[in-house]
PDB file of N, CA and C in Angstrom:
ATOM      1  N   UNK A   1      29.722 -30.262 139.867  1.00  0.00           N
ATOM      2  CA  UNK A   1      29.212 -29.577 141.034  1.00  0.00           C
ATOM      3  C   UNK A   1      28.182 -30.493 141.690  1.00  0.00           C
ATOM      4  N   UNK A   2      28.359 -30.970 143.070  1.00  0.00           N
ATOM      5  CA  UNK A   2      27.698 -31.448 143.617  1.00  0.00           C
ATOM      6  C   UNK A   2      25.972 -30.572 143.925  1.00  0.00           C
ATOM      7  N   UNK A   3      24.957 -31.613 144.404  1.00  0.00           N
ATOM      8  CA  UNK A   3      23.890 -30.773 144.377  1.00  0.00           C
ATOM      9  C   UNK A   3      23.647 -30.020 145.681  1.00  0.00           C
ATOM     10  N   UNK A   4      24.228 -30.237 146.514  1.00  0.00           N
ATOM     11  CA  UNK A   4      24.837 -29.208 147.918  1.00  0.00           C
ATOM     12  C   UNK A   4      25.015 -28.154 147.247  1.00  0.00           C
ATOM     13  N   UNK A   5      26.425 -28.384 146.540  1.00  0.00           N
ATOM     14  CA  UNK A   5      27.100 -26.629 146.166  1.00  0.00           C
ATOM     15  C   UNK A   5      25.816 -26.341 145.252  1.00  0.00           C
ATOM     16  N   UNK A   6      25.013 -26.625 144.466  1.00  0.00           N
ATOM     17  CA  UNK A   6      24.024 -25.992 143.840  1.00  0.00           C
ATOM     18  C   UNK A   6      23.236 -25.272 144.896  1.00  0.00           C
ATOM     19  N   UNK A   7      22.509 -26.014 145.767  1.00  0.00           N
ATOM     20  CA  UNK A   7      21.755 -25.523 146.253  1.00  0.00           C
ATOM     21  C   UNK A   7      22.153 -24.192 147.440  1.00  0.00           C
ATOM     22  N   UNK A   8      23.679 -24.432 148.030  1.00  0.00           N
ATOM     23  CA  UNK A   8      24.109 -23.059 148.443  1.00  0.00           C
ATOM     24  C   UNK A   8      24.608 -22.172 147.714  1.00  0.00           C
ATOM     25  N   UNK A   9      25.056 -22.236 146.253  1.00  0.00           N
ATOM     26  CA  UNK A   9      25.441 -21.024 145.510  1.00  0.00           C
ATOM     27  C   UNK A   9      23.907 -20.006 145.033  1.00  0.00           C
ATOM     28  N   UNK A  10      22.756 -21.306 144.827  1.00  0.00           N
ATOM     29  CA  UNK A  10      21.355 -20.410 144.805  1.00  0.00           C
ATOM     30  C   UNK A  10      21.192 -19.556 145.687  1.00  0.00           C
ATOM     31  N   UNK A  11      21.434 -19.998 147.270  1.00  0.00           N
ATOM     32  CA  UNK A  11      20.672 -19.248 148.240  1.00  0.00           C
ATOM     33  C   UNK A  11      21.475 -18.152 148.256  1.00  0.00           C
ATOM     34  N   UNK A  12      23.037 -18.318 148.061  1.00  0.00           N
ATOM     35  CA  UNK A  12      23.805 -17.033 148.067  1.00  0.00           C
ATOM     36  C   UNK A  12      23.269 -16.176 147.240  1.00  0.00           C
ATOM     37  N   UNK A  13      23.118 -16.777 145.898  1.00  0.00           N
ATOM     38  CA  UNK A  13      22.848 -15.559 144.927  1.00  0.00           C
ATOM     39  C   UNK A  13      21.280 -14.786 145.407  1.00  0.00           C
ATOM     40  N   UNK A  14      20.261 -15.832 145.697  1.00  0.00           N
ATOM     41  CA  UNK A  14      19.140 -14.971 146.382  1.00  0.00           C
ATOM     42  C   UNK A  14      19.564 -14.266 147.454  1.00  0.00           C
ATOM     43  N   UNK A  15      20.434 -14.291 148.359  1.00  0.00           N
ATOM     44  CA  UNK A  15      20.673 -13.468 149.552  1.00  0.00           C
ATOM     45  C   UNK A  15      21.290 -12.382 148.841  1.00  0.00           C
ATOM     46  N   UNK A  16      21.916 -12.272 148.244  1.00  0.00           N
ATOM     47  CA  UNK A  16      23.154 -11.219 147.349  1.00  0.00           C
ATOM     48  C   UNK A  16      21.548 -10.004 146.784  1.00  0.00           C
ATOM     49  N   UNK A  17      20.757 -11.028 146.395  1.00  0.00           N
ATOM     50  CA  UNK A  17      19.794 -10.044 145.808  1.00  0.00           C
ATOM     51  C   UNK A  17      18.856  -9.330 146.934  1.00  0.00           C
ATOM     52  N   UNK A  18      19.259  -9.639 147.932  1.00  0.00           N
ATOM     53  CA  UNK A  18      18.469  -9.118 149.428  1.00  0.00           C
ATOM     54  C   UNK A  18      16.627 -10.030 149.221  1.00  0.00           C
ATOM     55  N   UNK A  19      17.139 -11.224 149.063  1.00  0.00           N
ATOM     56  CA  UNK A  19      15.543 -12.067 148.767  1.00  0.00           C
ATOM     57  C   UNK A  19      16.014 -12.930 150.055  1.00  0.00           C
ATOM     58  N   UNK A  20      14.844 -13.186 150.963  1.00  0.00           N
ATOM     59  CA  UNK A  20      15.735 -14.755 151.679  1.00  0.00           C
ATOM     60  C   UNK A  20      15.292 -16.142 150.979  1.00  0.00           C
ATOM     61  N   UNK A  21      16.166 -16.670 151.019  1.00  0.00           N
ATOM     62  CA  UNK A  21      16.096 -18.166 150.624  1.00  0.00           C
ATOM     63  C   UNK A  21      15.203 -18.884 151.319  1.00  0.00           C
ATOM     64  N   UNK A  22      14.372 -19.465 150.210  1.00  0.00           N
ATOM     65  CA  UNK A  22      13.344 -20.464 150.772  1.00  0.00           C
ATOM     66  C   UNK A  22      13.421 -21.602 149.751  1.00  0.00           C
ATOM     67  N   UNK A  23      12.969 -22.814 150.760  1.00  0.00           N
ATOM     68  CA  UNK A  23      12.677 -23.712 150.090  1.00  0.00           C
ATOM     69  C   UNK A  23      12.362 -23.742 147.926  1.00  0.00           C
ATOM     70  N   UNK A  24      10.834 -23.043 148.537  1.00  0.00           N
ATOM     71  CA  UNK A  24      10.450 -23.203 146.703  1.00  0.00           C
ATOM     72  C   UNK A  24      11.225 -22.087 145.682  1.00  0.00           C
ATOM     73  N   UNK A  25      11.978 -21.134 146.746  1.00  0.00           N
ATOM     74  CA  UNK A  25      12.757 -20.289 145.605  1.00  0.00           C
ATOM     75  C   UNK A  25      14.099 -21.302 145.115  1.00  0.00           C
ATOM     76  N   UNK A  26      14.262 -21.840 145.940  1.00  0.00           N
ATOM     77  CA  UNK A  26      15.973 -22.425 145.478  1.00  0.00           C
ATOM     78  C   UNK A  26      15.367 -23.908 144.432  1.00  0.00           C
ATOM     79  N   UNK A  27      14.149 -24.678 145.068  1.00  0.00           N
ATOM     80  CA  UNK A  27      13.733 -25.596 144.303  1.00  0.00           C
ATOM     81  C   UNK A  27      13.567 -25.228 142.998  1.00  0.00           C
ATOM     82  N   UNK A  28      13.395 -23.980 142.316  1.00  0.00           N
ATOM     83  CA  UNK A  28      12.338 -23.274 141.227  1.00  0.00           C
ATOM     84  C   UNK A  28      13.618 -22.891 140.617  1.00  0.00           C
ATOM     85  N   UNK A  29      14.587 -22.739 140.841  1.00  0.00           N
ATOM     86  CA  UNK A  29      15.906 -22.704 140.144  1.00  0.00           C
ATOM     87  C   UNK A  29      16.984 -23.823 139.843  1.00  0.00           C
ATOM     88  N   UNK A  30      17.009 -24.702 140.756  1.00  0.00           N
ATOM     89  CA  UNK A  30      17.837 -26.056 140.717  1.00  0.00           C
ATOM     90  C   UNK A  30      17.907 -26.489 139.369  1.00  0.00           C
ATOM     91  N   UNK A  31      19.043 -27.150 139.104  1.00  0.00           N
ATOM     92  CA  UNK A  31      18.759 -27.793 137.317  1.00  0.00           C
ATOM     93  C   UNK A  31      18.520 -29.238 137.294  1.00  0.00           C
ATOM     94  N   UNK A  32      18.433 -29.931 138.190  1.00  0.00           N
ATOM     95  CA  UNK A  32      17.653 -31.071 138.709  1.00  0.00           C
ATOM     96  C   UNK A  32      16.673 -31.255 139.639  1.00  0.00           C
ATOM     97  N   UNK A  33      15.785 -32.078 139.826  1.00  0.00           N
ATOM     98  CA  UNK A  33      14.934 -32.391 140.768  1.00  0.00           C
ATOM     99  C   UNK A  33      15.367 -33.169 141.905  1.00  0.00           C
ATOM    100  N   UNK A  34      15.156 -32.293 143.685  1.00  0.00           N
ATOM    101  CA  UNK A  34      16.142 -32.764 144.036  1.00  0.00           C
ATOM    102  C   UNK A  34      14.689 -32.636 145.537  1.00  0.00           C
ATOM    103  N   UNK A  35      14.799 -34.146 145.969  1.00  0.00           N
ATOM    104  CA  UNK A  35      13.940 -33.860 147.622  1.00  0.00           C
ATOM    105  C   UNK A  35      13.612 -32.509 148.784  1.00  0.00           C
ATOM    106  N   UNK A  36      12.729 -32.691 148.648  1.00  0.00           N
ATOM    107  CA  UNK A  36      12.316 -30.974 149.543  1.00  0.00           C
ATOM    108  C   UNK A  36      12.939 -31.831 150.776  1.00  0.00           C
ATOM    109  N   UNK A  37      13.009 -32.868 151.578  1.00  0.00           N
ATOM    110  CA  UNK A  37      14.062 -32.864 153.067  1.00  0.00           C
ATOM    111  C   UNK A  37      15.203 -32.486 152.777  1.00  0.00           C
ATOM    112  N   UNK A  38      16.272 -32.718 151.281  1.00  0.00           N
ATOM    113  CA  UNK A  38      17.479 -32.680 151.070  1.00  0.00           C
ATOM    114  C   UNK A  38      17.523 -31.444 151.486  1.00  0.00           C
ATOM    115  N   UNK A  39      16.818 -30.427 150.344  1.00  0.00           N
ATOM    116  CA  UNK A  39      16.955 -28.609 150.153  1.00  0.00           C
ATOM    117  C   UNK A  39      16.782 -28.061 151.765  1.00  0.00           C
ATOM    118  N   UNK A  40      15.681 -28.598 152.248  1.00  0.00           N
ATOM    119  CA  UNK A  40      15.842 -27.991 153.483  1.00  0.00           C
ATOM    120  C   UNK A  40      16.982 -28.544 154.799  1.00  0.00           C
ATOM    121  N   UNK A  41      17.308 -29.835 154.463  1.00  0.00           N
ATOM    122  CA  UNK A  41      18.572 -29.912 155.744  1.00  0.00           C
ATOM    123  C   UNK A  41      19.739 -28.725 154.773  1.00  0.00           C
ATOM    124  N   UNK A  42      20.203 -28.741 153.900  1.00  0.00           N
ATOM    125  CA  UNK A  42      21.307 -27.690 153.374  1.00  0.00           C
ATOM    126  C   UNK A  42      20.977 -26.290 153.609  1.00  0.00           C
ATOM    127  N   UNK A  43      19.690 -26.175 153.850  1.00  0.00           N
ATOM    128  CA  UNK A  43      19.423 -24.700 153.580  1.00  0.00           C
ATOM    129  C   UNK A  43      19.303 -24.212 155.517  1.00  0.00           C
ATOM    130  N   UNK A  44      19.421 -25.283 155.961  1.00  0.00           N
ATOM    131  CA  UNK A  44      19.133 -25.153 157.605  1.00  0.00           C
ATOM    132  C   UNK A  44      20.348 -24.785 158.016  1.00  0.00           C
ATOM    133  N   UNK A  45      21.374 -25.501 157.611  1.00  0.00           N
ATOM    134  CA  UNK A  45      23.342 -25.283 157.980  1.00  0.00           C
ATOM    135  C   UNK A  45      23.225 -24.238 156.882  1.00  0.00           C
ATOM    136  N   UNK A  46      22.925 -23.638 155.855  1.00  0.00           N
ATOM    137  CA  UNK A  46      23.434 -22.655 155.170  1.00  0.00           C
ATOM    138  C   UNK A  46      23.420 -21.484 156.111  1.00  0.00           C
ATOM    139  N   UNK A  47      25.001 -20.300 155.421  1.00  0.00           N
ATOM    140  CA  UNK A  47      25.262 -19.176 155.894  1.00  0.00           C
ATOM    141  C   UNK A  47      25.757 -18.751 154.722  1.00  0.00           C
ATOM    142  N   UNK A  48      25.173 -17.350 154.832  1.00  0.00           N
ATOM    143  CA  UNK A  48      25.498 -16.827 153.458  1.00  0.00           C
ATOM    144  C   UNK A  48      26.950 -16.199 153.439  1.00  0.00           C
ATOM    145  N   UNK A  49      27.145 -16.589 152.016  1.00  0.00           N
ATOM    146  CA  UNK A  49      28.725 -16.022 152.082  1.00  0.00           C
ATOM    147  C   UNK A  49      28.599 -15.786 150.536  1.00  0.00           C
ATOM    148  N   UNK A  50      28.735 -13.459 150.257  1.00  0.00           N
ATOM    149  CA  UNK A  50      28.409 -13.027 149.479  1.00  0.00           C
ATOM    150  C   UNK A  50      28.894 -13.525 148.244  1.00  0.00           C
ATOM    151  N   UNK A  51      30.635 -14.344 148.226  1.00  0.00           N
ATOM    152  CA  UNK A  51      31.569 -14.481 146.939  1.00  0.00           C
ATOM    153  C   UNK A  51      31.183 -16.080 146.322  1.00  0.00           C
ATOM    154  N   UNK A  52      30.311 -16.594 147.070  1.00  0.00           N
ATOM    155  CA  UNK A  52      30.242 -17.740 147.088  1.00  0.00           C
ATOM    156  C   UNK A  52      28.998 -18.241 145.887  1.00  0.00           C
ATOM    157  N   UNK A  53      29.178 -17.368 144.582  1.00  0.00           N
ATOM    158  CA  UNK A  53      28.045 -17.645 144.076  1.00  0.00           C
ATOM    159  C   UNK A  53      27.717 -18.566 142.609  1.00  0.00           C
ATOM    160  N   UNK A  54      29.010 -18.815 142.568  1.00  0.00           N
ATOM    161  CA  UNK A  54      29.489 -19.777 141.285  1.00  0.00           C
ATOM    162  C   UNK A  54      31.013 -20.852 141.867  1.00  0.00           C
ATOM    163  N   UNK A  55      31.082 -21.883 141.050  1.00  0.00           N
ATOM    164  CA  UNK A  55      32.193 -22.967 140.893  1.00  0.00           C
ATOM    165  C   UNK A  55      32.635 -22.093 139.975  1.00  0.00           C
ATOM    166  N   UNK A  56      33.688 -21.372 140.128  1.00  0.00           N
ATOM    167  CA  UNK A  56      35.267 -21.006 139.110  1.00  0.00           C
ATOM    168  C   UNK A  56      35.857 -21.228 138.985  1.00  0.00           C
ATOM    169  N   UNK A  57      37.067 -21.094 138.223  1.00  0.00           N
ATOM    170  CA  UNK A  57      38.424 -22.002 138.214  1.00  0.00           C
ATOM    171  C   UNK A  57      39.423 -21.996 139.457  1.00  0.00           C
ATOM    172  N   UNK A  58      39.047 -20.769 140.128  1.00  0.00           N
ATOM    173  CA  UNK A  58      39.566 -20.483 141.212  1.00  0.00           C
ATOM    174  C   UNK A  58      39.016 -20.920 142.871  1.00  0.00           C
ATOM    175  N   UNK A  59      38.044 -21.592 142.839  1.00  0.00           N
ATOM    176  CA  UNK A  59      37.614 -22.395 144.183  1.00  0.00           C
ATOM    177  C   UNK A  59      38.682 -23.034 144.103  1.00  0.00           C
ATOM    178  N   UNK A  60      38.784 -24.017 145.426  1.00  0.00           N
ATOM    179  CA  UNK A  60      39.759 -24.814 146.036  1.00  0.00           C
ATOM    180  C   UNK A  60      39.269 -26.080 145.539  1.00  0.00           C
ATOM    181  N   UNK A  61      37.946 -26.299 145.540  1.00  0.00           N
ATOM    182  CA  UNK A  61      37.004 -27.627 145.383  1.00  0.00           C
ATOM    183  C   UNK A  61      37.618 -27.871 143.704  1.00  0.00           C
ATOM    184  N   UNK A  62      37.464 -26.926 143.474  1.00  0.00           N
ATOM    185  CA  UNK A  62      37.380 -27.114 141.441  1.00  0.00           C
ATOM    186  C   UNK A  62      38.779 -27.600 141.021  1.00  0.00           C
ATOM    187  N   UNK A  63      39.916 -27.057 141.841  1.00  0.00           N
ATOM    188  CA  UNK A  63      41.518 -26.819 141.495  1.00  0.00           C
ATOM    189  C   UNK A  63      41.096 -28.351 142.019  1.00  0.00           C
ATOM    190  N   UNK A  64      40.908 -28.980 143.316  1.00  0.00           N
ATOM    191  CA  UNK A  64      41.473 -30.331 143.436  1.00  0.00           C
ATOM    192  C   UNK A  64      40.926 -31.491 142.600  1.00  0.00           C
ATOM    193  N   UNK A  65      39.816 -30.926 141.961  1.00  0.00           N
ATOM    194  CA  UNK A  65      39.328 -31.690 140.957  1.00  0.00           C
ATOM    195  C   UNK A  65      40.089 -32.009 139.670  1.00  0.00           C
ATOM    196  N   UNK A  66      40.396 -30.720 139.316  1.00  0.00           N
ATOM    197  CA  UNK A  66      40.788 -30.704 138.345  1.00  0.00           C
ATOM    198  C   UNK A  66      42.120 -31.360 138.209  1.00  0.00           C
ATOM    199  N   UNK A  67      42.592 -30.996 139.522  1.00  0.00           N
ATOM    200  CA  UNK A  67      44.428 -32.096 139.618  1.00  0.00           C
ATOM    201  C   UNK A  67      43.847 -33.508 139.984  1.00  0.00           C
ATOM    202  N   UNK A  68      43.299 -33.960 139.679  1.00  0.00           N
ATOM    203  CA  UNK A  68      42.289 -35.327 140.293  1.00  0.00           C
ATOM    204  C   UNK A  68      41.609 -35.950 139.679  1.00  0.00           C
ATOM    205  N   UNK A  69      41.790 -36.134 138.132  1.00  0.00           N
ATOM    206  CA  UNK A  69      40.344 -36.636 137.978  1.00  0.00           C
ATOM    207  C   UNK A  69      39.961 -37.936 138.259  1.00  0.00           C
ATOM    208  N   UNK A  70      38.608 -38.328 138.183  1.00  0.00           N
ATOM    209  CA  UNK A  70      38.470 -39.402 138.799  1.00  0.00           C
ATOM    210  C   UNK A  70      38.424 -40.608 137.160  1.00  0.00           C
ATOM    211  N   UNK A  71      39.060 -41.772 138.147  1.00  0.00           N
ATOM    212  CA  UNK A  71      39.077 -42.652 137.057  1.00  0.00           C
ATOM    213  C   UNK A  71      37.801 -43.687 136.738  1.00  0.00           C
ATOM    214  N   UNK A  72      36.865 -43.449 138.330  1.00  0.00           N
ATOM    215  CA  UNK A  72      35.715 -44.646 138.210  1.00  0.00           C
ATOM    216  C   UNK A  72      35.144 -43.742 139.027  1.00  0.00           C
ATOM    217  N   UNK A  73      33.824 -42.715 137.906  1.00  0.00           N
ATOM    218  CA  UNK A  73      33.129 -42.061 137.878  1.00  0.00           C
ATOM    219  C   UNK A  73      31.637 -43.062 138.814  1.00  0.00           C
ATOM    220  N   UNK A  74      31.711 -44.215 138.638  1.00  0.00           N
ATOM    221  CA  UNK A  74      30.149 -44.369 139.036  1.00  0.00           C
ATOM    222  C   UNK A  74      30.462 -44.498 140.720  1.00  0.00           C
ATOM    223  N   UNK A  75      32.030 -44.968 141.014  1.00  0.00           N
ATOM    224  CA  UNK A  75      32.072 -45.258 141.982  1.00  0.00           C
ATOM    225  C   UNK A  75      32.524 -43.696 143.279  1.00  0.00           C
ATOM    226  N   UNK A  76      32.388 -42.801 142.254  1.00  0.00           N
ATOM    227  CA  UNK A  76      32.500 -41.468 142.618  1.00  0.00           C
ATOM    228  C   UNK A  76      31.053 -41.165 142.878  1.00  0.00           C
ATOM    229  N   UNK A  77      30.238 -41.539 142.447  1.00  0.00           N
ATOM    230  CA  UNK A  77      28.486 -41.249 142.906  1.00  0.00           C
ATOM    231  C   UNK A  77      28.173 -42.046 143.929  1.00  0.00           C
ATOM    232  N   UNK A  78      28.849 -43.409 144.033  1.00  0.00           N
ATOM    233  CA  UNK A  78      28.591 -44.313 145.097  1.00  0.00           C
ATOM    234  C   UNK A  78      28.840 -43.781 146.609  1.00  0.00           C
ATOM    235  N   UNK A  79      30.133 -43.043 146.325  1.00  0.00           N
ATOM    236  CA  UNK A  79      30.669 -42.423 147.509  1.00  0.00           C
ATOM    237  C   UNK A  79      29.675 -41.532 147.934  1.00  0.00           C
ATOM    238  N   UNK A  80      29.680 -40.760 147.246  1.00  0.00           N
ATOM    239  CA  UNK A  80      29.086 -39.320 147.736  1.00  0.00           C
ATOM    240  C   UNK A  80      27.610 -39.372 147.800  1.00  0.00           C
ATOM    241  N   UNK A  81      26.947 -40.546 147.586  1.00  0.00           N
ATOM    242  CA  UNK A  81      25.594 -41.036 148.274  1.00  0.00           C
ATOM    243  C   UNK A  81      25.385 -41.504 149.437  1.00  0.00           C
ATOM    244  N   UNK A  82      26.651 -42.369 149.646  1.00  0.00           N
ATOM    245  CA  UNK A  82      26.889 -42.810 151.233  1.00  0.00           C
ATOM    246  C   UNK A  82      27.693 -41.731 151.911  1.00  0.00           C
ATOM    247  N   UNK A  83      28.096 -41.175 151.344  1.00  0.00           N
ATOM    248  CA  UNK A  83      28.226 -40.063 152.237  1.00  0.00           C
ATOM    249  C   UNK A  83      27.208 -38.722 152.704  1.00  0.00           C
ATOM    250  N   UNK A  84      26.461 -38.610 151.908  1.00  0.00           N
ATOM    251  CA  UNK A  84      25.424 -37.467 151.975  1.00  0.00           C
ATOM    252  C   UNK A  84      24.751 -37.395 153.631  1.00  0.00           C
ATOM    253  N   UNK A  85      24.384 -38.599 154.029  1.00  0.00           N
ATOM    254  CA  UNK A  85      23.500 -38.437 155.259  1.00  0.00           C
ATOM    255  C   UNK A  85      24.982 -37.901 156.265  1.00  0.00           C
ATOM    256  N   UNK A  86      25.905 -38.276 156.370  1.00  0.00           N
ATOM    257  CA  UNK A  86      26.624 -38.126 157.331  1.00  0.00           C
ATOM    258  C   UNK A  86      27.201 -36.330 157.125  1.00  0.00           C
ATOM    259  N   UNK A  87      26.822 -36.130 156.170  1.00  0.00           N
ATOM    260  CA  UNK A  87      26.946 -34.516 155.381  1.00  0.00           C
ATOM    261  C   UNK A  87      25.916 -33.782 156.130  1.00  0.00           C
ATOM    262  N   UNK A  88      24.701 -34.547 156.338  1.00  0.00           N
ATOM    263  CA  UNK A  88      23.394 -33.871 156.645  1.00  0.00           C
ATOM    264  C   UNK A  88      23.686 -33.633 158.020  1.00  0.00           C
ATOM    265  N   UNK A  89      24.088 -34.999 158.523  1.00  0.00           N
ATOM    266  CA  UNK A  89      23.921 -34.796 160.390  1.00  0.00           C
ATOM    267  C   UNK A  89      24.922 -33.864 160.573  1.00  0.00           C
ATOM    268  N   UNK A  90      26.169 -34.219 160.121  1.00  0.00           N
ATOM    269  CA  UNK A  90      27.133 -32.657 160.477  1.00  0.00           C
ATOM    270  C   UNK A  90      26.275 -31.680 160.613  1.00  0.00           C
ATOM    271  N   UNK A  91      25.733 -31.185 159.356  1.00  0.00           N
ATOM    272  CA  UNK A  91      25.055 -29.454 159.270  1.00  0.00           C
ATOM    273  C   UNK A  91      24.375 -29.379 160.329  1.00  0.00           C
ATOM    274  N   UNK A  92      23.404 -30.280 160.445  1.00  0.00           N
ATOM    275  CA  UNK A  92      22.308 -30.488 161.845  1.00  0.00           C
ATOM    276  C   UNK A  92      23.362 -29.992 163.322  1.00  0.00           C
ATOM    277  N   UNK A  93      24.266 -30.945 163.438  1.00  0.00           N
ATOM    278  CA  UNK A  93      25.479 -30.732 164.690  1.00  0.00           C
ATOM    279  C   UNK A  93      26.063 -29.532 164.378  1.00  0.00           C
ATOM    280  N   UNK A  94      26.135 -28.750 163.262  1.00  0.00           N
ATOM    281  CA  UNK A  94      26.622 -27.651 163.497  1.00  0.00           C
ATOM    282  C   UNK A  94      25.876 -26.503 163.733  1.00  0.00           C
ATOM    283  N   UNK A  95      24.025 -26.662 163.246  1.00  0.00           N
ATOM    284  CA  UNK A  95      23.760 -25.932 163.655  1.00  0.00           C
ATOM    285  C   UNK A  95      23.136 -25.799 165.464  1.00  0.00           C
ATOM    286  N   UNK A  96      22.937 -26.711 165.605  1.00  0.00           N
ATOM    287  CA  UNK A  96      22.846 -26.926 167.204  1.00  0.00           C
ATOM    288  C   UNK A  96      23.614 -26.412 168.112  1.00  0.00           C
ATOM    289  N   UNK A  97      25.130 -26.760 167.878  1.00  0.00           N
ATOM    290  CA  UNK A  97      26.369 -26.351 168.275  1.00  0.00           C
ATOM    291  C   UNK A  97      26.159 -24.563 168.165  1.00  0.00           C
ATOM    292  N   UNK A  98      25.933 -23.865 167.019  1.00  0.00           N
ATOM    293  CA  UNK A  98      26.014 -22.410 166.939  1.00  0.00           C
ATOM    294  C   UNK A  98      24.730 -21.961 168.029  1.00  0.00           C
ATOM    295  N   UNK A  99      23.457 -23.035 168.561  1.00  0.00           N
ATOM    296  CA  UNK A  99      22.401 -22.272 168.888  1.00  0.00           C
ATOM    297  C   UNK A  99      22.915 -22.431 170.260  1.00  0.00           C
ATOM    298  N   UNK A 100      24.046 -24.018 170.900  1.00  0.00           N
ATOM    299  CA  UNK A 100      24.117 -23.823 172.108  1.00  0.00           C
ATOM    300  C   UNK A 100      25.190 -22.395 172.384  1.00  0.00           C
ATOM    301  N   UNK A 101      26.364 -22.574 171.774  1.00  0.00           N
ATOM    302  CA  UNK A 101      27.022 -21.041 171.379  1.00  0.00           C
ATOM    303  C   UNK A 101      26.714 -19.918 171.360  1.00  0.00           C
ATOM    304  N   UNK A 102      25.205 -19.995 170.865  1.00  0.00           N
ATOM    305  CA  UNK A 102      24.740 -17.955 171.099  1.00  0.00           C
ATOM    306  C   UNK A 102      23.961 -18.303 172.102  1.00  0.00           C
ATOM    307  N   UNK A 103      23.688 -19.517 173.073  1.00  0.00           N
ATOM    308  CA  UNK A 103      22.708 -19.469 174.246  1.00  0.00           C
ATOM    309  C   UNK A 103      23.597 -18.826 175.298  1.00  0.00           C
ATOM    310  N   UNK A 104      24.670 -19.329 175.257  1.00  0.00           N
ATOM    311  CA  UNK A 104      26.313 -19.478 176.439  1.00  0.00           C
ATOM    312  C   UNK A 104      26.644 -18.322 176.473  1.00  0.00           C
ATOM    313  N   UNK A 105      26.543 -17.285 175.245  1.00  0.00           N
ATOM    314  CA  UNK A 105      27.290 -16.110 174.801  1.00  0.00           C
ATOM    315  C   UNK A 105      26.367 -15.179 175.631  1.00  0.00           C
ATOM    316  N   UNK A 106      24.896 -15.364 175.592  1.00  0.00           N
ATOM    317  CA  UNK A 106      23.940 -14.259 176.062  1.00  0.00           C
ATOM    318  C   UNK A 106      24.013 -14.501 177.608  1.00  0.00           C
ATOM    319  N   UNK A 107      24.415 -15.605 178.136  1.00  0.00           N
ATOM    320  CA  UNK A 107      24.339 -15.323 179.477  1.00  0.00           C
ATOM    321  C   UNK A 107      25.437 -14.650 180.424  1.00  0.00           C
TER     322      UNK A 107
END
């Protein structure tokens, strides 16, 4: 499990509990130590989605893993480090995109 899906299956499960997700609640649960900019760009694009509160055998993410495994694990961390920022700016562009979207909608 990537530390993305950690940090949105927390906020789900705090939203599920009618708590809102904050920063030091999701930090205070994480099972690694992970940058307060990281937690908060994920937690900025997060939307809660109630089923979304564990990796099961039944996600889509887990099944392609599992038909997949990887053969060069370090170069599987390599990736997904250089990929992270371009992960971040998406969320950023998507949430912008939803604020120009409910600006357009109200007028």
């Amino acid at each position: 499990m990537s530390i993305s899906d950690e940090i949105i299956i927390i906020a789900n499960q705090l939203a599920n509990q009618g708590k809102q997700p904050s920063v030091a609640l999701v930090k205070a649960k994480l099972s690694q130590s992970v940058p307060l900019p990281k937690i908060v760009g994920i937690l900025k694009s997060w939307q809660h989605d109630p089923s979304y509160i564990s990796l099961g055998e039944n996600t889509e993410k887990e099944k392609t893993v599992k038909k997949s495994p990887t053969i060069y694990p370090e170069l599987e961390k390599i990736i997904e480090k250089a990929l992270m920022p371009i992960h971040e700016e998406l969320s950023e562009i998507k949430i912008l995109l939803n604020k120009i979207m409910s600006q357009t909608k109200d007028k």
